[in-house]
Protein backbone atom coordinates (compact mmCIF):
# COMPACT_ATOMS: atom_id res chain seq x y z
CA UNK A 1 3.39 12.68 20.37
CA UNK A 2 3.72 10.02 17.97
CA UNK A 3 7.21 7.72 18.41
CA UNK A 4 7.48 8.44 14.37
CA UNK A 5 7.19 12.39 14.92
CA UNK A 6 9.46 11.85 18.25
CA UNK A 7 12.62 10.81 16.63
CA UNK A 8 12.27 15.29 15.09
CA UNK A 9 10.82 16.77 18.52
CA UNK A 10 14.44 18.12 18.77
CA UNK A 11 13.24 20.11 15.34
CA UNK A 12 10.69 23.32 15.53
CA UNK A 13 7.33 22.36 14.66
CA UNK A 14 7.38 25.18 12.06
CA UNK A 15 9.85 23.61 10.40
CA UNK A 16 8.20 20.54 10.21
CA UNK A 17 4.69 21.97 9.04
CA UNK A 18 6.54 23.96 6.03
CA UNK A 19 8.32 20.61 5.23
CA UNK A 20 4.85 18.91 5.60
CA UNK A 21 3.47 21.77 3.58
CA UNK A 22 5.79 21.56 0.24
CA UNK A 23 5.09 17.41 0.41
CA UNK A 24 1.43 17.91 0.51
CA UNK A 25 1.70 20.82 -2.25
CA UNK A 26 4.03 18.31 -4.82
CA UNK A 27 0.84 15.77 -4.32
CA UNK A 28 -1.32 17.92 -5.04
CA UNK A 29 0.61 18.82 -8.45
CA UNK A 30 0.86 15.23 -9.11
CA UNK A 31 4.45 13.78 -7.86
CA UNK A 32 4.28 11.02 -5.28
CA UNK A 33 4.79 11.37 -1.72
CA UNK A 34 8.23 9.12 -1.57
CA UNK A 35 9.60 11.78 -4.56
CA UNK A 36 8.40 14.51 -2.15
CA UNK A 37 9.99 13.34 1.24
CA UNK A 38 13.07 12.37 -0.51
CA UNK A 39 14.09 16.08 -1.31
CA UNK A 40 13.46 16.74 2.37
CA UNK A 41 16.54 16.95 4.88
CA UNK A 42 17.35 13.92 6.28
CA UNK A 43 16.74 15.27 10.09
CA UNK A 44 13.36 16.36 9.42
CA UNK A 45 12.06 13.49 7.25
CA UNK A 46 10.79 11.44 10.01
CA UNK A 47 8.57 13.91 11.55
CA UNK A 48 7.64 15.74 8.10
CA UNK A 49 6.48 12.08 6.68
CA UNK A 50 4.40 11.08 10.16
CA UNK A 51 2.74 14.44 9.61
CA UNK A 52 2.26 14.18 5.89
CA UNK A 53 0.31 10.71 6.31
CA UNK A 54 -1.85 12.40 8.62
CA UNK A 55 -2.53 15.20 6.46
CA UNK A 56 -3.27 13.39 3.29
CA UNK A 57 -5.51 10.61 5.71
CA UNK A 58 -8.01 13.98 5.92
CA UNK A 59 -6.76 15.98 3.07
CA UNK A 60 -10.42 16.44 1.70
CA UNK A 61 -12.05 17.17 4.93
CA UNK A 62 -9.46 20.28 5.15
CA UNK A 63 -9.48 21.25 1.47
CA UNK A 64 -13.22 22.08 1.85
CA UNK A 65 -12.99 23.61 4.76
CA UNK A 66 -10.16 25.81 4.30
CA UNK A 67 -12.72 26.69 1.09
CA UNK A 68 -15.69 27.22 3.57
CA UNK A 69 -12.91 29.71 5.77
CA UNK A 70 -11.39 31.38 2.94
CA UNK A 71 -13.48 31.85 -0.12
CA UNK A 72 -10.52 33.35 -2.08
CA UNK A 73 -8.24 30.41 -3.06
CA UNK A 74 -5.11 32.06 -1.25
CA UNK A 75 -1.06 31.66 -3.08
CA UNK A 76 -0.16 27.87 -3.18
CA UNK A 77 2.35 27.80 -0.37
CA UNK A 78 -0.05 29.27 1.89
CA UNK A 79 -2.62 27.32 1.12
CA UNK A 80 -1.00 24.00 1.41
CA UNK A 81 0.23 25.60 4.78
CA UNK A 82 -3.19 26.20 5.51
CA UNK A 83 -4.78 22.94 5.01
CA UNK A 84 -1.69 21.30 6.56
CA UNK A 85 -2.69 23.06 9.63
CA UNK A 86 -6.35 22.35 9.36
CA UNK A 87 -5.75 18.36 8.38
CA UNK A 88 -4.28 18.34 11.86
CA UNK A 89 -6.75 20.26 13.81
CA UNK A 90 -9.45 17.91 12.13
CA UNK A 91 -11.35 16.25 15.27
CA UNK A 92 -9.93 13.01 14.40
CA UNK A 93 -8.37 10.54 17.07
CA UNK A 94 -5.57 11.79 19.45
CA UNK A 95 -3.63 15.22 17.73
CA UNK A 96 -0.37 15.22 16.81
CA UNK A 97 -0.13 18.13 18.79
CA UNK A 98 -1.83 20.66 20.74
CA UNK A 99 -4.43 23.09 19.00
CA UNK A 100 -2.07 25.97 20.51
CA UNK A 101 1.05 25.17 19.84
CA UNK A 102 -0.48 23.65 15.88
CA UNK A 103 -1.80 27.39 15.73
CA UNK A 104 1.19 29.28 17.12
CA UNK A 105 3.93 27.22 14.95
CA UNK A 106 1.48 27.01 11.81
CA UNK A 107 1.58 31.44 11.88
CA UNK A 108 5.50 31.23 12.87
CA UNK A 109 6.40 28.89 9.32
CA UNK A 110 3.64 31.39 7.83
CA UNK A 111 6.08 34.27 8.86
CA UNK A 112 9.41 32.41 8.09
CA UNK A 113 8.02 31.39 4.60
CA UNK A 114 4.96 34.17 2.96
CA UNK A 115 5.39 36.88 6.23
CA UNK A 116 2.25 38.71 4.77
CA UNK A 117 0.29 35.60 4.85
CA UNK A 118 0.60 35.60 9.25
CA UNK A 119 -2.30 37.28 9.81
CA UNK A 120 -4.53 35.93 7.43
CA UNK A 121 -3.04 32.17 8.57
CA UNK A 122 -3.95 33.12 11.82
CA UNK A 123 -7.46 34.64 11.92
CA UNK A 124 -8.33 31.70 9.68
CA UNK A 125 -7.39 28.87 12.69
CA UNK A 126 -8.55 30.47 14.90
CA UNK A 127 -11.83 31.09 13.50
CA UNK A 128 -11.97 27.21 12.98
CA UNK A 129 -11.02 26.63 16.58
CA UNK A 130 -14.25 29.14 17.82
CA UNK A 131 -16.55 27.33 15.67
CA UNK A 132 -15.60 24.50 14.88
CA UNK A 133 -18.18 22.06 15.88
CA UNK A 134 -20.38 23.49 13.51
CA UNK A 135 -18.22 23.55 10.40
CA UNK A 136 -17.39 20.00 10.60
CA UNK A 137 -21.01 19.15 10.63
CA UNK A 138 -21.49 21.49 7.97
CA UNK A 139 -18.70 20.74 5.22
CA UNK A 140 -18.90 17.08 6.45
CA UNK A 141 -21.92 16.59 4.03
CA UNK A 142 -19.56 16.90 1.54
CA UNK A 143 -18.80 13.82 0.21
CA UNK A 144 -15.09 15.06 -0.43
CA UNK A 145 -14.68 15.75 3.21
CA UNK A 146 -16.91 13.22 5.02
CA UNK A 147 -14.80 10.23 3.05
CA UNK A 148 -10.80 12.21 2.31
CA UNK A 149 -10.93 10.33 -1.07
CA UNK A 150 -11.95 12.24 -4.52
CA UNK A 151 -15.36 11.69 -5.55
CA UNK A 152 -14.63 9.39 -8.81
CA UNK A 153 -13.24 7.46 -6.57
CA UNK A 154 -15.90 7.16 -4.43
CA UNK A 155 -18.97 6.46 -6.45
CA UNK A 156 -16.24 3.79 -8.11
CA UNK A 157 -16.31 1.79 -5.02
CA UNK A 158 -19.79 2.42 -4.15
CA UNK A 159 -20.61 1.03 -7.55
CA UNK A 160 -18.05 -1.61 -6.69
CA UNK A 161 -18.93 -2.82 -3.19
CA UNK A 162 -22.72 -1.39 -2.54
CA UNK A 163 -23.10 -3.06 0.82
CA UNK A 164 -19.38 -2.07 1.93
CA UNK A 165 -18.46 1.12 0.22
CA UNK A 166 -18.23 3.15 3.48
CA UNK A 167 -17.00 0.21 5.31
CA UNK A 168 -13.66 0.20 2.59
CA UNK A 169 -13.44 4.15 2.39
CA UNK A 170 -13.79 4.31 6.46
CA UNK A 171 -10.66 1.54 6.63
CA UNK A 172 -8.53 3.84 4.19
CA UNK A 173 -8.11 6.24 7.13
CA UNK A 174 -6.90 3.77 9.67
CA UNK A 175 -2.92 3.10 10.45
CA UNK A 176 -2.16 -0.10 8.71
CA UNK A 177 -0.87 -3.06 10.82
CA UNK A 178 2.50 -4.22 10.10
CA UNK A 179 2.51 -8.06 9.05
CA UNK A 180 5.74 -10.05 8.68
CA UNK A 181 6.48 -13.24 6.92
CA UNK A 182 8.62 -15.79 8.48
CA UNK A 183 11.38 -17.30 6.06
CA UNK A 184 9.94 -21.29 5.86
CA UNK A 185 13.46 -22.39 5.31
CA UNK A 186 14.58 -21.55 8.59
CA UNK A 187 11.97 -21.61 11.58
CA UNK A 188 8.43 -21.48 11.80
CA UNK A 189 6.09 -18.62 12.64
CA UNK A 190 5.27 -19.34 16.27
CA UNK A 191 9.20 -19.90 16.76
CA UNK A 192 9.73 -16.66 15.30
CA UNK A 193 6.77 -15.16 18.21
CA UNK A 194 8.82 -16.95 20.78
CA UNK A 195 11.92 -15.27 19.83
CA UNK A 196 10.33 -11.93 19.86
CA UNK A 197 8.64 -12.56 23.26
CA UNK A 198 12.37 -12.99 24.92
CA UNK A 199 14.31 -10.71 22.53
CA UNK A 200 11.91 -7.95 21.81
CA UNK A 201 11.00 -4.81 23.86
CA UNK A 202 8.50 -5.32 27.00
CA UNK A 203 5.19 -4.96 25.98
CA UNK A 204 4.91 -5.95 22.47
CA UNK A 205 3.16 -8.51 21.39
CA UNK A 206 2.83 -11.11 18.09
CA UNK A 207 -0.02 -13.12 16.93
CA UNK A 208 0.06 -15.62 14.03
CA UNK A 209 -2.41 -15.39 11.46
CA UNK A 210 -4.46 -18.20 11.28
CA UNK A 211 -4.91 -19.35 7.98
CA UNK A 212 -4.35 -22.49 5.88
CA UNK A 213 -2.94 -20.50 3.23
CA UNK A 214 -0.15 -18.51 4.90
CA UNK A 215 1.31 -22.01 6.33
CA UNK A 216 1.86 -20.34 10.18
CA UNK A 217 4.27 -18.13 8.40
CA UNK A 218 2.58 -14.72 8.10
CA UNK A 219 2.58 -12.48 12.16
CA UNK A 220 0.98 -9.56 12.95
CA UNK A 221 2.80 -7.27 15.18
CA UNK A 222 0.69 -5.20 18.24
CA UNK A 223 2.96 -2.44 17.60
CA UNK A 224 5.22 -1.24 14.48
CA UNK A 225 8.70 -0.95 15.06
CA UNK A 226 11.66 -0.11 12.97
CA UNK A 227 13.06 -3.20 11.12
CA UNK A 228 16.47 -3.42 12.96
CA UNK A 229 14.74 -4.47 15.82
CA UNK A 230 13.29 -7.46 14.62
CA UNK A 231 15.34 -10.39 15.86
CA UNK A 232 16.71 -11.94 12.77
CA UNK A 233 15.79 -9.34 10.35
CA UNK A 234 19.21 -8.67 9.20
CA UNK A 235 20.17 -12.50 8.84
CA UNK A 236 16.73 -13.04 6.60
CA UNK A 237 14.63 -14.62 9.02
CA UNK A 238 11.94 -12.42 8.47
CA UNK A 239 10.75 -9.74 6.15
CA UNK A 240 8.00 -7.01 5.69
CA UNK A 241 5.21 -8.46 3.54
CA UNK A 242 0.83 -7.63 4.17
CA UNK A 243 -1.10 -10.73 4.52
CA UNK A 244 -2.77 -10.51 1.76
CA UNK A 245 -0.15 -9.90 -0.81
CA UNK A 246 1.44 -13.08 1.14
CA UNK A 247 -1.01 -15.48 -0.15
CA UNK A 248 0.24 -15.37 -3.65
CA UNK A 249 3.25 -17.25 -3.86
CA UNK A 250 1.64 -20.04 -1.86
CA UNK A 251 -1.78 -19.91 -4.16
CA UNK A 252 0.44 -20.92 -7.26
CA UNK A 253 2.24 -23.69 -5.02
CA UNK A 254 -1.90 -24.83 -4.64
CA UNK A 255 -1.97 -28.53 -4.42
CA UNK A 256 0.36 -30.58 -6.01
CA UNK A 257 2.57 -27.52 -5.68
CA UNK A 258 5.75 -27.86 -8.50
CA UNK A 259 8.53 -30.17 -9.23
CA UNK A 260 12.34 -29.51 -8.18
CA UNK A 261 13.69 -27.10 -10.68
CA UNK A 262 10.53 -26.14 -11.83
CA UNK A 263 10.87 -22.65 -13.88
CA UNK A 264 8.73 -20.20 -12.36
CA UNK A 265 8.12 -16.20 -13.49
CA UNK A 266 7.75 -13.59 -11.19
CA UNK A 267 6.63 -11.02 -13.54
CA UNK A 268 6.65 -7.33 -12.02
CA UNK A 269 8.45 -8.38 -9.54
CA UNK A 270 9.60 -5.37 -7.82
CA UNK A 271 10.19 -4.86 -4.81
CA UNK A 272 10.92 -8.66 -4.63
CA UNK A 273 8.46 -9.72 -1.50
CA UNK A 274 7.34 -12.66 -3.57
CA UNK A 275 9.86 -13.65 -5.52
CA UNK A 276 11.64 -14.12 -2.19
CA UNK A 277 8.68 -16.24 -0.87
CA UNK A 278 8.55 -18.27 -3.73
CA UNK A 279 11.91 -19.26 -3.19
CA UNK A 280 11.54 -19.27 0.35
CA UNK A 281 8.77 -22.07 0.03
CA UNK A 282 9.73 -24.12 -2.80
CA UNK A 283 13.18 -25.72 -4.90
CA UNK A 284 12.35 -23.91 -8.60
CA UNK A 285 13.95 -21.73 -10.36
CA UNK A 286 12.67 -18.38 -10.50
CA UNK A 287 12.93 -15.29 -12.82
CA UNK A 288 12.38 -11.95 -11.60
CA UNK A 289 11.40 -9.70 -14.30
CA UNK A 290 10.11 -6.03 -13.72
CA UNK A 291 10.08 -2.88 -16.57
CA UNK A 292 12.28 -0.74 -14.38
CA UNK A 293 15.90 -1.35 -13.57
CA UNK A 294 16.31 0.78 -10.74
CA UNK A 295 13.46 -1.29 -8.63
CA UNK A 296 15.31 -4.37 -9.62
CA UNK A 297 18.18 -2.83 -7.43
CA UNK A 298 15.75 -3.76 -4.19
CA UNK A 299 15.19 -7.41 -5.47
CA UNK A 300 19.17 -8.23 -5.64
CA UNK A 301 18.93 -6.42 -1.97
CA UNK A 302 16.60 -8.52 -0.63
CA UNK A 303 17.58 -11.71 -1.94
CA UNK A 304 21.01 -10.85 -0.57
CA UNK A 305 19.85 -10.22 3.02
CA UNK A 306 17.90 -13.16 2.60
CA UNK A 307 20.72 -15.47 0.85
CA UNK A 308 18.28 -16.48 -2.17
CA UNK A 309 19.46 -16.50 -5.78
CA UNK A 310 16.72 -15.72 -9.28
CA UNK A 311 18.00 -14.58 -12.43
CA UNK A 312 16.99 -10.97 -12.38
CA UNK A 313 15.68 -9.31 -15.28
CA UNK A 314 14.59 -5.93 -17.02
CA UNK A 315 11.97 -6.29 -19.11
CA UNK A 316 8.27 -5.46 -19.89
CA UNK A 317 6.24 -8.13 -19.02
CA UNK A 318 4.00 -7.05 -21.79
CA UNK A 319 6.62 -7.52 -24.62
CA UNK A 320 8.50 -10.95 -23.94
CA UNK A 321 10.71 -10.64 -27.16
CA UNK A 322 13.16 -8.20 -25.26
CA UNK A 323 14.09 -10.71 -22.03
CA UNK A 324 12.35 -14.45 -22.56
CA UNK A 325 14.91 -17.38 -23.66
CA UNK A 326 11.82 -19.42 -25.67
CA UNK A 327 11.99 -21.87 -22.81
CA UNK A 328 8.16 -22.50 -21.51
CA UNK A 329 7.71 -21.43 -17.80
CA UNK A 330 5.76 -23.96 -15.21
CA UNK A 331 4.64 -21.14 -13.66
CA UNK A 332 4.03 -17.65 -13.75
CA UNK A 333 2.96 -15.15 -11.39
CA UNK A 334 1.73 -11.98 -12.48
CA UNK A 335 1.29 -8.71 -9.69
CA UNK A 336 0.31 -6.20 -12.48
CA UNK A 337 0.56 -2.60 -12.40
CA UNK A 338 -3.12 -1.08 -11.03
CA UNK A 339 -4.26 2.22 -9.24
CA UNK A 340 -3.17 0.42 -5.86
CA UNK A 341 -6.35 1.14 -4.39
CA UNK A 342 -6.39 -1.32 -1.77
CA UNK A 343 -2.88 0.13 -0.24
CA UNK A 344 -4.20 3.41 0.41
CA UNK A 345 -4.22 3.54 3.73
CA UNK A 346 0.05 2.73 3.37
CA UNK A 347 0.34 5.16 0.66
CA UNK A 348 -1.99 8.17 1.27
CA UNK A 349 -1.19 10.29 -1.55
CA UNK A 350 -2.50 7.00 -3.88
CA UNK A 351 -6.21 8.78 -4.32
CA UNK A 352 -5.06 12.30 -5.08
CA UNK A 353 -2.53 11.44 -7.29
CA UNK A 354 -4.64 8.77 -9.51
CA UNK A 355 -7.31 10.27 -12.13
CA UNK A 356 -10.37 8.50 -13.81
CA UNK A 357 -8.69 7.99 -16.66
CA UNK A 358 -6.29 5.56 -15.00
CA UNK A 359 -8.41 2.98 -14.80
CA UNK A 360 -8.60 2.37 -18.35
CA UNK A 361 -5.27 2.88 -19.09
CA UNK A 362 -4.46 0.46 -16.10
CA UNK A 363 -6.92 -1.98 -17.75
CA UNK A 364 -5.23 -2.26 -21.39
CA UNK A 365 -2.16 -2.97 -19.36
CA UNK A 366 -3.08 -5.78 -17.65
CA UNK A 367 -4.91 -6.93 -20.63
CA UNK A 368 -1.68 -7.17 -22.52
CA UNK A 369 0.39 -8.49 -19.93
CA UNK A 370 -2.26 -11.36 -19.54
CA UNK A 371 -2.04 -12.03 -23.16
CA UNK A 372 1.29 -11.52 -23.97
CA UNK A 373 2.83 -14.39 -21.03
CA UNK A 374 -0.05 -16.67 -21.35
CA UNK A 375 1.75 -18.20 -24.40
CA UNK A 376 4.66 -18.44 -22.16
CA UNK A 377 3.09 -20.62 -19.86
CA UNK A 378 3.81 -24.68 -20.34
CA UNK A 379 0.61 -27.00 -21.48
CA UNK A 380 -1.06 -27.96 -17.91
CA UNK A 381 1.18 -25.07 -16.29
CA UNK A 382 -0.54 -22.47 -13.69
CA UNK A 383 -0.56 -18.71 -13.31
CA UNK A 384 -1.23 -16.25 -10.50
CA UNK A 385 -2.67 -12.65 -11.51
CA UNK A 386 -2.72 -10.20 -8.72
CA UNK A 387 -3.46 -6.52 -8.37
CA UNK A 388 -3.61 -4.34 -4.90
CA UNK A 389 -6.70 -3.01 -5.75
CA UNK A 390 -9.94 -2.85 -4.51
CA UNK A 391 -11.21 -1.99 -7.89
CA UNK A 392 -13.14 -4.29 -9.85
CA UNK A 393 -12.10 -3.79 -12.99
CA UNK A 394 -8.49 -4.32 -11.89
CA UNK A 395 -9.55 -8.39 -11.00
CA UNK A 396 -12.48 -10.08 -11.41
CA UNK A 397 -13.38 -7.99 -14.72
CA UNK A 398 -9.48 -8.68 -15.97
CA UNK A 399 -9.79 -12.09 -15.41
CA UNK A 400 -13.39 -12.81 -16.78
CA UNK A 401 -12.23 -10.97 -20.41
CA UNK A 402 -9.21 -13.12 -20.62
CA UNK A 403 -11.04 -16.18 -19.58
CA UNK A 404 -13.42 -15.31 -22.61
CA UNK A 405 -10.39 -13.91 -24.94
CA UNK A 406 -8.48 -17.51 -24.00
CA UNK A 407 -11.39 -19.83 -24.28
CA UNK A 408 -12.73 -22.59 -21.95
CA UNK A 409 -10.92 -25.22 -23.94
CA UNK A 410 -7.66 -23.25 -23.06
CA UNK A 411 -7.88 -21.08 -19.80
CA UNK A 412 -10.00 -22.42 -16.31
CA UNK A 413 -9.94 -20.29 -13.24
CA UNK A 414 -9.59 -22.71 -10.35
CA UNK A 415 -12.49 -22.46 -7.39
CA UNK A 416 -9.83 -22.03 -5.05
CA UNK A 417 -8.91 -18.49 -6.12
CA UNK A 418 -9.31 -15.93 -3.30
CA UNK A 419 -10.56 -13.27 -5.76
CA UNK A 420 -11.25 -10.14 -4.29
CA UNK A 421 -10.24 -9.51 -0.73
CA UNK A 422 -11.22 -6.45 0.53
CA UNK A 423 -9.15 -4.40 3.69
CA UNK A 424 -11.22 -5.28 6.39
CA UNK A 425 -12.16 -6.64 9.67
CA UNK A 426 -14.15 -9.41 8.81
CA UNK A 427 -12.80 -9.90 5.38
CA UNK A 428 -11.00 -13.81 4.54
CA UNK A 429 -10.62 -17.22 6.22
CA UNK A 430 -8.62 -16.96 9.14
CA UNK A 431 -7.60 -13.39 9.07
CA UNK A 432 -10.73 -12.17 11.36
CA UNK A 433 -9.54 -10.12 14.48
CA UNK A 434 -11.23 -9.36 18.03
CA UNK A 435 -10.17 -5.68 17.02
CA UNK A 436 -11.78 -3.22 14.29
CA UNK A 437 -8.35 -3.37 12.19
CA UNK A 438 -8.02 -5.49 8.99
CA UNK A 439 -5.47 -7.60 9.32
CA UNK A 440 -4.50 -7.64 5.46
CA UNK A 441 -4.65 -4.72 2.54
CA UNK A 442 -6.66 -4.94 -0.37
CA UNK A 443 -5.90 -7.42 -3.13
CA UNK A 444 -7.06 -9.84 -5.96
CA UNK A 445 -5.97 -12.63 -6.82
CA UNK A 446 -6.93 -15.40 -9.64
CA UNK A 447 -5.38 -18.78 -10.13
CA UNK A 448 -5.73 -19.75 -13.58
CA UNK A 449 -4.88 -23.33 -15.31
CA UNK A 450 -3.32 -24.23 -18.71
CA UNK A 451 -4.85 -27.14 -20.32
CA UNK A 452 -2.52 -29.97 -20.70
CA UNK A 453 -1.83 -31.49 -23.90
């Protein structure tokens, strides 16, 4: 059993799977998985959201399946029950559990939740158990189920990435790594490795990523673990940050890097990661702006654990007349709202809860953000644009309309921009592993130059 489902073993299983169940079913009617788990009991939420990741990992693979069992779409609560069942009986790595006791507790919630529904939950698993080599050969010519992503979003990344498309939708399935970043100000990265090597539990091991960029600053832990029992977590030694969404604050500090006091925006700046790392790296003075107040909330929290200070702001980065003084900024860092498609394999429910449609709307947004804080940005000043997507026309199709919108004589795109980075293996400078896992999630990022005066 996984140590994330562990901490609930105390809990029956059917409880779980109906808990599992009504978090898969509010996905699938378009509310995110976070809203979902946080209307589930506090005891249970540990073991319901370590099952619900699984399920939505191979959500397609069971949706067509459960269609290939059961012709007649059956009452929504069974049916999420049903594909919550088949998810985990999908030949995929080690279980969760074992195909009995996934059978017998899947027909007990059945009973405790639609009793007439027993039976037909029942004959239906079973059926899948008896022959279920050859329905996964057969519905695994879907595209839906061979690839657990919808199939928009497929043909967008095939169109995308032609020699890599199954290489990106193949990583989307795999347990992200958890990465760390090491606050500069107080020790170094292979300090902090020492100090988990004599304070951590036996057996886990730390590796620092090797790569000019991340300064010795961003690890990579063998094993997850809860934050608490990373030595110096509490004191802001370290914090929580992907690799790849690490090397933005250090791409705008690129070179000459920025005068004492500098004035530097964070726009959408929520959760705070890199507003913290700015501050962590250099003396400026930074403003953290993001649209919604409550997310701000988790800024102030981690600058507190970490002892930082920015001014803090609500605002839309998009509008500046609401929240800017009319005081040029030196420079600006930009994380834009996108489809997060290169996080989906830390956010499962991203690809069924995003629609074609999004990409377009996603697009005018970062369009207008672009142009609305470029004129914010001092003569000979630099900004960052970033997205966590995979998606090119979330980054390199962004940033080659503005650079033709702002003009050559206005706007250059520095060769040292990473661009796209894409979640895997072999994927970036430095960040290649011996093992099949990427080491970073999917990102963009563009640094862009102001002509001086």
């Amino acid at each position: 059993m996984p140590a994330d489902t562990a901490s609930a073993a105390s809990l029956p299983l059917a409880q779980l799977l109906l808990g599992t169940a009504d978090a898969v079913r509010a996905v699938a009617d378009g509310r995110s998985l976070d809203d979902a788990l946080a209307r589930v009991d506090v005891p249970a939420r540990p073991g319901v959201q370590a099952l619900a990741f699984h399920v939505l990992r191979w959500w397609g693979s069971a949706r067509v399946l459960r269609e290939r069992l059961a012709s007649k779409t059956p009452p929504p609560p069974v049916d999420a029950l049903l594909c919550t069942a088949l998810a985990l009986l999908w030949p995929a790595g080690s279980p969760p559990y074992a195909e009995h006791t996934l059978v017998d507790q899947a027909v007990a919630a059945a009973r405790r939740r639609t009793p007439a529904a027993a039976g037909f939950v029942n004959a239906v698993l079973r059926r899948f158990l008896r022959e279920r080599e050859a329905l996964v050969a057969a519905v695994s010519a879907v595209p839906l189920a061979a690839w657990n992503h919808p199939p928009w979003w497929i043909d967008r990344v095939r169109a995308d990435w032609p020699a890599l498309w199954q290489q990106v939708l193949a990583q989307a399935q795999q347990h992200p790594p958890m990465t760390l970043r090491v606050n500069a100000r107080r020790l170094t990265g292979a300090a902090w490795v020492e100090r988990l090597a004599a304070h951590g539990p036996a057996g886990r091991g730390a590796r620092v990523l090797d790569d000019p960029l991340l300064r010795g600053l961003a690890v990579v832990l063998d094993e997850p673990c809860p934050v608490q029992q990373l030595p110096g977590f509490a004191d802001g030694d370290v914090s929580v940050q992907d690799a790849a969404t690490q090397r933005a604050a250090p791409l705008l500090l690129l070179g000459d890097g920025l005068a004492r006091g500098a004035r530097v925006l964070d726009a959408c700046a929520a959760p705070g990661g890199k507003t913290a790392q700015l501050l962590e790296l250099a003396d400026v003075d930074v403003t953290a702006l993001d649209v919604d107040a409550r997310r701000l909330e988790r800024v102030q929290g981690t600058l507190q654990r970490l002892g930082l200070r920015a001014d803090v702001r609500t605002g839309d980065a998009g509008d500046p007349r609401g929240w800017w003084d009319g005081r040029p900024y030196d420079a600006i860092l930009v994380d834009a709202p996108c489809t997060a498609s290169g996080i989906v394999r830390r956010h499962p429910d991203v690809r069924w809860l995003r629609r074609p449609g999004d990409l377009d709307a996603l697009a005018r947004t970062q369009d207008r953000i672009l142009d609305a804080l470029w004129p914010l940005l001092a003569p000979g000043g630099r900004m960052v644009y970033a997205t966590c997507s995979v998606f090119r026309c979330e980054g390199q199709e962004r940033i080659d309309a503005f650079l033709q919108r702002a003009g050559a004589a206005d706007a250059r795109l520095d060769p040292a921009s990473p661009g796209h980075l894409l979640p895997l293996a072999h994927n970036g400078a430095g960040l290649a592993s011996s093992s099949a896992a990427a080491l970073h999630d999917g990102f963009y990022l563009a640094l862009l130059h102001k002509a001086p005066l």
